[in-house]
C-alpha atoms as a PDB file:
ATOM      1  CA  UNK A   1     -13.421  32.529 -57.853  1.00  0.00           C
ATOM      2  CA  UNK A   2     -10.783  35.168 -57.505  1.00  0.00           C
ATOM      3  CA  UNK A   3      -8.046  32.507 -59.514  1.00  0.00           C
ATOM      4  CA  UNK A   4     -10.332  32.259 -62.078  1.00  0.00           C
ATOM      5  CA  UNK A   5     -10.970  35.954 -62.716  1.00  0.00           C
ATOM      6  CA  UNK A   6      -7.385  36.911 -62.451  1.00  0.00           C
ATOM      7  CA  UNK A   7      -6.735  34.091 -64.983  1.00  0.00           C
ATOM      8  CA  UNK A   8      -9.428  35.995 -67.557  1.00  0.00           C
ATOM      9  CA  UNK A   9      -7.775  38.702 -66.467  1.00  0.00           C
ATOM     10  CA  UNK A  10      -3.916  37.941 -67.122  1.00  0.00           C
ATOM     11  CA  UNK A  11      -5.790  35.786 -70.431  1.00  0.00           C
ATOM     12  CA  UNK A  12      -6.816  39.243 -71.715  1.00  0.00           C
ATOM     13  CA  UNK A  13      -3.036  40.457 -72.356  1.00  0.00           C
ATOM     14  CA  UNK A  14      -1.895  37.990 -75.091  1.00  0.00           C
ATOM     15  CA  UNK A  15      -5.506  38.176 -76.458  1.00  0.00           C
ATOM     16  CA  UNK A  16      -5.639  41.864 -76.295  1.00  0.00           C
ATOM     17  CA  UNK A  17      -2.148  41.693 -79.073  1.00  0.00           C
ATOM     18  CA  UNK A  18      -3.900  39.439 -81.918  1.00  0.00           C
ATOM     19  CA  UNK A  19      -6.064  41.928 -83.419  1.00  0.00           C
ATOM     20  CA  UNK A  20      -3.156  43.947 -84.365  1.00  0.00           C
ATOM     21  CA  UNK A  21      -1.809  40.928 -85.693  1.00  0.00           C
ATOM     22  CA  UNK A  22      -4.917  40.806 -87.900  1.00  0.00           C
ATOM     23  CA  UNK A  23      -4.760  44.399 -88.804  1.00  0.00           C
ATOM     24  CA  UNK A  24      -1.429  43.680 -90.276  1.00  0.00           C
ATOM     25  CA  UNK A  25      -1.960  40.521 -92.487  1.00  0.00           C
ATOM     26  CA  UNK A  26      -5.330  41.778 -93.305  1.00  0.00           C
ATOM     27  CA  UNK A  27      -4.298  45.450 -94.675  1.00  0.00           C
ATOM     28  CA  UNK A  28      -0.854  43.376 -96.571  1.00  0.00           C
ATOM     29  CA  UNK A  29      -2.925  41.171 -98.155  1.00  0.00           C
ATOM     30  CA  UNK A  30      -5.792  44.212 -99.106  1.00  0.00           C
ATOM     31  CA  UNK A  31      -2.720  45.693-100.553  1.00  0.00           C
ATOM     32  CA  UNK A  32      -1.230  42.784-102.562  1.00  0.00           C
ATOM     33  CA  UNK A  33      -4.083  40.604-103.039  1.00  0.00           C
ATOM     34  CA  UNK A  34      -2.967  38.504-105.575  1.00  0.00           C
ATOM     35  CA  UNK A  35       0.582  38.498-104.790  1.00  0.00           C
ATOM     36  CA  UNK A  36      -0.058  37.848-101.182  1.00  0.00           C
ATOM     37  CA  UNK A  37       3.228  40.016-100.403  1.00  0.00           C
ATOM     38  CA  UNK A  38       5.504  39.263-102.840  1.00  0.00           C
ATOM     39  CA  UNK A  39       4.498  41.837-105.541  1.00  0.00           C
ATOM     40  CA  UNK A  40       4.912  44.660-102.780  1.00  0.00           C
ATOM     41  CA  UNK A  41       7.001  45.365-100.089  1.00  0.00           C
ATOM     42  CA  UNK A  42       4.518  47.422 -97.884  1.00  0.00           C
ATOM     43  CA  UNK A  43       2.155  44.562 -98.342  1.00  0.00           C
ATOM     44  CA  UNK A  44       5.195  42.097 -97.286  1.00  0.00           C
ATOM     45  CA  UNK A  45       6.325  43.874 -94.430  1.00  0.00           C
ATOM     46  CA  UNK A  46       2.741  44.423 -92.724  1.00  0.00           C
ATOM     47  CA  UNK A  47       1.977  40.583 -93.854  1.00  0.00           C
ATOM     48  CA  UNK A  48       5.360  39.251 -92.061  1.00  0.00           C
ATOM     49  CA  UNK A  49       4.957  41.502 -88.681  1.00  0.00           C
ATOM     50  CA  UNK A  50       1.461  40.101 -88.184  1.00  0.00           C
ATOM     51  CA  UNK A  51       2.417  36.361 -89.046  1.00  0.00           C
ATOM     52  CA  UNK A  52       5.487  37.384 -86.364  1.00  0.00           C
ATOM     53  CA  UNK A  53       3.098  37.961 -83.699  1.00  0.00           C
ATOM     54  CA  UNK A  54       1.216  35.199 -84.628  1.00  0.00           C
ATOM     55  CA  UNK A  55       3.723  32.160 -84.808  1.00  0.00           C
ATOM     56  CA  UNK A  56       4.911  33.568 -81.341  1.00  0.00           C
ATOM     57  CA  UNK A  57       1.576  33.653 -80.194  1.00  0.00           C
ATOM     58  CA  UNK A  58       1.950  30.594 -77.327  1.00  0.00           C
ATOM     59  CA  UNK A  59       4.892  32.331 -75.543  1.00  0.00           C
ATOM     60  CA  UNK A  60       2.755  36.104 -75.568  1.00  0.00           C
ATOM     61  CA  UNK A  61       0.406  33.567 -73.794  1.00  0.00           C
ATOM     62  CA  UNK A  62       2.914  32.156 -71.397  1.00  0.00           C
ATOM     63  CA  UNK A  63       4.198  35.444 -70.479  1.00  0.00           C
ATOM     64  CA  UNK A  64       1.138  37.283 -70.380  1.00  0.00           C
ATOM     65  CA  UNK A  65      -0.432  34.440 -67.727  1.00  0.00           C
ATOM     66  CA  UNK A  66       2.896  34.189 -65.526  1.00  0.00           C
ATOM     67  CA  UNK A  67       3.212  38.321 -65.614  1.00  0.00           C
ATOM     68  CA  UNK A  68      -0.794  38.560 -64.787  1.00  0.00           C
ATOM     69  CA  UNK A  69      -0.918  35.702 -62.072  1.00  0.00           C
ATOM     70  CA  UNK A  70       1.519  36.809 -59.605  1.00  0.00           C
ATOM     71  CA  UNK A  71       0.887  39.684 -57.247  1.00  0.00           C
ATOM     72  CA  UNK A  72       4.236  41.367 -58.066  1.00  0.00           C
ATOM     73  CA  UNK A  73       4.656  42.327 -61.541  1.00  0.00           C
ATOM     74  CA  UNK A  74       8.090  41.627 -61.726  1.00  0.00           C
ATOM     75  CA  UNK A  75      10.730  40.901 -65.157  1.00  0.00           C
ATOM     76  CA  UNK A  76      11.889  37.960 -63.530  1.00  0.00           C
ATOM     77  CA  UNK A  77       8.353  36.267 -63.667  1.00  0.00           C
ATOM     78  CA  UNK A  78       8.944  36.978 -67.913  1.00  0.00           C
ATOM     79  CA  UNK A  79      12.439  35.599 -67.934  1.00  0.00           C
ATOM     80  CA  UNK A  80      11.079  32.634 -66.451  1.00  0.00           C
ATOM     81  CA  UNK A  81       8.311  32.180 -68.521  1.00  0.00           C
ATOM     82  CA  UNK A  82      10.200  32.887 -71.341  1.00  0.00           C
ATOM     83  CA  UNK A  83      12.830  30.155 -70.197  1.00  0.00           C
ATOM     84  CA  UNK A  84      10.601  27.801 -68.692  1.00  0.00           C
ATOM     85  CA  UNK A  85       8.504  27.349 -72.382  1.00  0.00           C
ATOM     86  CA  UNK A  86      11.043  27.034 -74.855  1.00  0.00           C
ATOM     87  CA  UNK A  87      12.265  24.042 -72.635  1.00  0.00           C
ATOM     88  CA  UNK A  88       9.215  22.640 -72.246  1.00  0.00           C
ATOM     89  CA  UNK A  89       8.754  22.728 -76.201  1.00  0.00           C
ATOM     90  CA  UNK A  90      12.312  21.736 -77.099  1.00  0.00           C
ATOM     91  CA  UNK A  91      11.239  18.609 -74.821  1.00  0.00           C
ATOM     92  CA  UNK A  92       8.293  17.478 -76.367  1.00  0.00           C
ATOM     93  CA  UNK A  93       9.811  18.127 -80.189  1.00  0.00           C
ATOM     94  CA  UNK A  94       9.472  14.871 -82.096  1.00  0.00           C
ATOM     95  CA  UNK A  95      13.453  15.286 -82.873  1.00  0.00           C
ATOM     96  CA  UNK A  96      13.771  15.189 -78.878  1.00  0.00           C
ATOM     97  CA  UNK A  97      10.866  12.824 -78.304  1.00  0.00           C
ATOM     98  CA  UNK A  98      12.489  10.592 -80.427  1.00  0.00           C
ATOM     99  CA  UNK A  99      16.246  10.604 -78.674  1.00  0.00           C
ATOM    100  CA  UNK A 100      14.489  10.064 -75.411  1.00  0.00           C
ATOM    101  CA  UNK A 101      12.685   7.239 -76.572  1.00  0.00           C
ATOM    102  CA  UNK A 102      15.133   5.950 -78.149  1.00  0.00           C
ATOM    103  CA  UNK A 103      13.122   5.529 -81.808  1.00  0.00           C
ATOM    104  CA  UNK A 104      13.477   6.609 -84.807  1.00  0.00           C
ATOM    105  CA  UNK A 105      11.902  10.294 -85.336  1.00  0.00           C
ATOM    106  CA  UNK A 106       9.102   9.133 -87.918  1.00  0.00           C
ATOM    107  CA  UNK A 107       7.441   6.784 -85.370  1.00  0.00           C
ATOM    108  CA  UNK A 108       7.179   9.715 -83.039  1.00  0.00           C
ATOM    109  CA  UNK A 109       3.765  10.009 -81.978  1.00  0.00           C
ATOM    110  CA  UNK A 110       1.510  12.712 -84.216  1.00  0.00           C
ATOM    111  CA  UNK A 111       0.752  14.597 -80.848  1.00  0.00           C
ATOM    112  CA  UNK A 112       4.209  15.908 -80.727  1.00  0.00           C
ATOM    113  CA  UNK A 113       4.365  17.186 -84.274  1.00  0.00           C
ATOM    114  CA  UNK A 114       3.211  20.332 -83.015  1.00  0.00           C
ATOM    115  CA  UNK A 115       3.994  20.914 -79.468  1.00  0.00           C
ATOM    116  CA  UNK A 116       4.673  24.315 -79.562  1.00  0.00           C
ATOM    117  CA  UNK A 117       0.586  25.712 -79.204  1.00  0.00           C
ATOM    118  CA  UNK A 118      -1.252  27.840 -76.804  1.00  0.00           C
ATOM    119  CA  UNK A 119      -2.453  25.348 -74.125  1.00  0.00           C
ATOM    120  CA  UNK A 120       1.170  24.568 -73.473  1.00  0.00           C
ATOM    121  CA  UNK A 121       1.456  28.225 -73.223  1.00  0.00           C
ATOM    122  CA  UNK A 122      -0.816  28.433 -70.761  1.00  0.00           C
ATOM    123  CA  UNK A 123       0.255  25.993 -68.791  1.00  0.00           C
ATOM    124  CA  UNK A 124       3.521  26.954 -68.789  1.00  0.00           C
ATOM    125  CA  UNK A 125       2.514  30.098 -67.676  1.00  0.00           C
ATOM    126  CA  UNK A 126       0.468  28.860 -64.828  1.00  0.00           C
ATOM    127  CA  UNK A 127       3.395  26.841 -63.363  1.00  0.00           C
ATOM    128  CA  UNK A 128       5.557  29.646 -63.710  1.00  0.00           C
ATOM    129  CA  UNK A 129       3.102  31.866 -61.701  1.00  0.00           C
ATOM    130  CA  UNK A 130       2.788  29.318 -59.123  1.00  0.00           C
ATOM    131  CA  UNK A 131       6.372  28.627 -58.775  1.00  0.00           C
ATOM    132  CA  UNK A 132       6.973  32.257 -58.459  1.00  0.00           C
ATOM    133  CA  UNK A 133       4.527  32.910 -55.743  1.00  0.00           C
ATOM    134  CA  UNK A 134       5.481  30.469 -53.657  1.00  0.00           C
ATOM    135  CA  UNK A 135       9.720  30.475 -54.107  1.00  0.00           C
ATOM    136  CA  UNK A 136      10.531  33.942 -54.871  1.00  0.00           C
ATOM    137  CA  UNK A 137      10.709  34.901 -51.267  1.00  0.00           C
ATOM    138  CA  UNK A 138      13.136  31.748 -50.617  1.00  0.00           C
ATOM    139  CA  UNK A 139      16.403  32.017 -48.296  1.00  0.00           C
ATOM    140  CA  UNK A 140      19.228  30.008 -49.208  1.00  0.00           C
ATOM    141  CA  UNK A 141      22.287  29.684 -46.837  1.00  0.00           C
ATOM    142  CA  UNK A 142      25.274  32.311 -47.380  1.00  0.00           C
ATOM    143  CA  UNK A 143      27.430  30.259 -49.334  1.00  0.00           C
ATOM    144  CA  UNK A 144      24.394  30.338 -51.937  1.00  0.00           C
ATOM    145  CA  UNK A 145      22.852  33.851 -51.289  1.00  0.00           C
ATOM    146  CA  UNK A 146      23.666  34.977 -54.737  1.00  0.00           C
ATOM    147  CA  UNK A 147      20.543  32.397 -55.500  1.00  0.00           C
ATOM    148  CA  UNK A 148      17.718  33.716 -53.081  1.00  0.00           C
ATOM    149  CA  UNK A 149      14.788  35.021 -53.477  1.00  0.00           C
ATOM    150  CA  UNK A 150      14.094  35.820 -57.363  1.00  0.00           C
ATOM    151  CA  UNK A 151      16.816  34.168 -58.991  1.00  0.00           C
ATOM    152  CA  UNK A 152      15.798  30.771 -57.122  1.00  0.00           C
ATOM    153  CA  UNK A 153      12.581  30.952 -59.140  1.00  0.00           C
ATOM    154  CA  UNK A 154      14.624  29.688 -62.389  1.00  0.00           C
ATOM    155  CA  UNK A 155      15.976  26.691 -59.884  1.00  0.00           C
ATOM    156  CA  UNK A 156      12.716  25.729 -59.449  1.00  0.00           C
ATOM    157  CA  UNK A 157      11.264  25.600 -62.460  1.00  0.00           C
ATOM    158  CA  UNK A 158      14.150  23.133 -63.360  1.00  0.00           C
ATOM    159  CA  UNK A 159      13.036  20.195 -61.314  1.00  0.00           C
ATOM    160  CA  UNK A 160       9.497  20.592 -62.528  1.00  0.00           C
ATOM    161  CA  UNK A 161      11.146  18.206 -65.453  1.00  0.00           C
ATOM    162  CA  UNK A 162       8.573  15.716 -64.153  1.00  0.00           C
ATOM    163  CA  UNK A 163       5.808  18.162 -64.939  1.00  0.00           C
ATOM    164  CA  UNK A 164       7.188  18.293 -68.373  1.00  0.00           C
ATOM    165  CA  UNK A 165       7.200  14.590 -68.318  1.00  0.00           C
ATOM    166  CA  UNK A 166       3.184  14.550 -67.173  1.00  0.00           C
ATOM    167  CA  UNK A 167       2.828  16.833 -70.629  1.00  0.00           C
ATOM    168  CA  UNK A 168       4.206  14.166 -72.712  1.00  0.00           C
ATOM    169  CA  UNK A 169       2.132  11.375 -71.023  1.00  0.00           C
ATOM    170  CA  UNK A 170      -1.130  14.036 -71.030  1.00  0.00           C
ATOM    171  CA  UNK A 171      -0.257  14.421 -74.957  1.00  0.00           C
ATOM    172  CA  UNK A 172      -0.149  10.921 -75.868  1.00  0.00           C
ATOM    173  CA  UNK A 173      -3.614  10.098 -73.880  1.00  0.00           C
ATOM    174  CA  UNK A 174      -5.071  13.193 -75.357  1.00  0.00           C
ATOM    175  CA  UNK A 175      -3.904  12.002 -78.793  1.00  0.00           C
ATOM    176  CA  UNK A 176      -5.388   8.305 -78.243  1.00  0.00           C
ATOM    177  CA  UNK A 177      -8.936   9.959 -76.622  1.00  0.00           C
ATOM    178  CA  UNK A 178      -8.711  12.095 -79.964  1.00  0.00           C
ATOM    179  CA  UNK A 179      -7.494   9.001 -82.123  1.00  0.00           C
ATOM    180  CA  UNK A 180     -10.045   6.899 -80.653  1.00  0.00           C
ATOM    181  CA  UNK A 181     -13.062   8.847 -80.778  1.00  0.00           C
ATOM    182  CA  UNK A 182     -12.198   9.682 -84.954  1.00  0.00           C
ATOM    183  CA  UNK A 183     -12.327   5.926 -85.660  1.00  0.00           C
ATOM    184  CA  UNK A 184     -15.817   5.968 -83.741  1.00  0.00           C
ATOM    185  CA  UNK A 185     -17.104   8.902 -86.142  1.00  0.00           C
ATOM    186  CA  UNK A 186     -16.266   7.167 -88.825  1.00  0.00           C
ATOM    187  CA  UNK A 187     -17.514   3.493 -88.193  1.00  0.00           C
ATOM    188  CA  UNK A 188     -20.758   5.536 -87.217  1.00  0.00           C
ATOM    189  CA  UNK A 189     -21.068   7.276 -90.292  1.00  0.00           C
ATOM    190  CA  UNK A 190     -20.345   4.100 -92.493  1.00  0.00           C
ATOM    191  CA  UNK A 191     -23.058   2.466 -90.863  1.00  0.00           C
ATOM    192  CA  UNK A 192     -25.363   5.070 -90.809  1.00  0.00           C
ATOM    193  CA  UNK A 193     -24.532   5.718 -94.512  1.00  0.00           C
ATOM    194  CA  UNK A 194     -24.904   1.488 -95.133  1.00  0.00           C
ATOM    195  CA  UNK A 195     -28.448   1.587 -93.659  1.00  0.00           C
ATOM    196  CA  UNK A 196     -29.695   4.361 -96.667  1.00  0.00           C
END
């Protein structure tokens, strides 16, 4: 019970930052509401900062849940996060999806055209968390001292490259269960609508 409730906790950070990103778009657009920005410059300024916080919304989330899940509130947990989810998301781009596979990029599965989204955020976040707990207080021989402790969290995170590979396969099932259960909507509505 105590994970959960420091997860709503350490969720609360990232969530606490999109009302002012509503605030922002929603007093631009009250001031250019026509234009949507480009009649005004107020109105574009306040409408770009919000959409700013927005677009960047999974990595707030991936840094707010690494920073709020470890016991130390340390920079190094955000550097990590930070790190950690723009590889994960460079990975599962169709562009990269598509050299790794070895296909071309428009028969990239649809689950990858947009990778970059708050549940990999979070779980980004969560890995980082757990890697930090649990290698930040690491001891590496002399020779490699310059890597203990903190900076061997980074390391770490590195050879989690198979997690990132469990993403990709979790994507492509959850894009077949989604794929799947569509079609099944739709044959049930076409009969149901065949019967009246």
């Amino acid at each position: 019970m105590n994970y959960i409730q420091r997860l709503g906790k350490s969720l609360m950070l990232p969530v606490s930052i999109m009302p002012i990103a509503a605030l922002l778009k929603g007093i631009g657009y009250w001031i250019d509401p026509v234009g949507w920005g480009s009649n005004n410059w107020i109105s574009a300024f306040l409408i770009e900062s919000g959409t700013a916080i927005i677009d960047n919304l999974p990595l707030l989330f991936a840094v707010g849940i690494a920073i709020g899940m470890t016991r130390e509130k340390d920079m190094t947990v955000a550097i990590c996060a930070v790190v950690c989810y723009l590889v994960v998301v460079k990975i599962l781009s169709p562009e990269a999806v598509s050299l790794i596979r070895n296909i071309p990029i428009d028969e990239v599965p649809l689950a990858f055209q947009n990778t970059a989204n708050t549940l990999v955020g979070i779980i980004v976040g969560l890995l980082v968390a757990f890697n930090y707990q649990h290698f930040s207080k690491t001891k590496l021989p002399l020779a490699l001292s310059f890597f203990s402790g903190k900076r061997f969290v980074p390391i770490v995170l590195k050879r989690y490259a198979l997690a990132q590979f469990f993403l990709y396969v979790f994507y492509i099932f959850l894009f077949a269960i989604f794929l799947m259960m569509a079609f099944f909507i739709y044959n049930l509505v076409v009969i149901l609508y065949r019967k009246d």
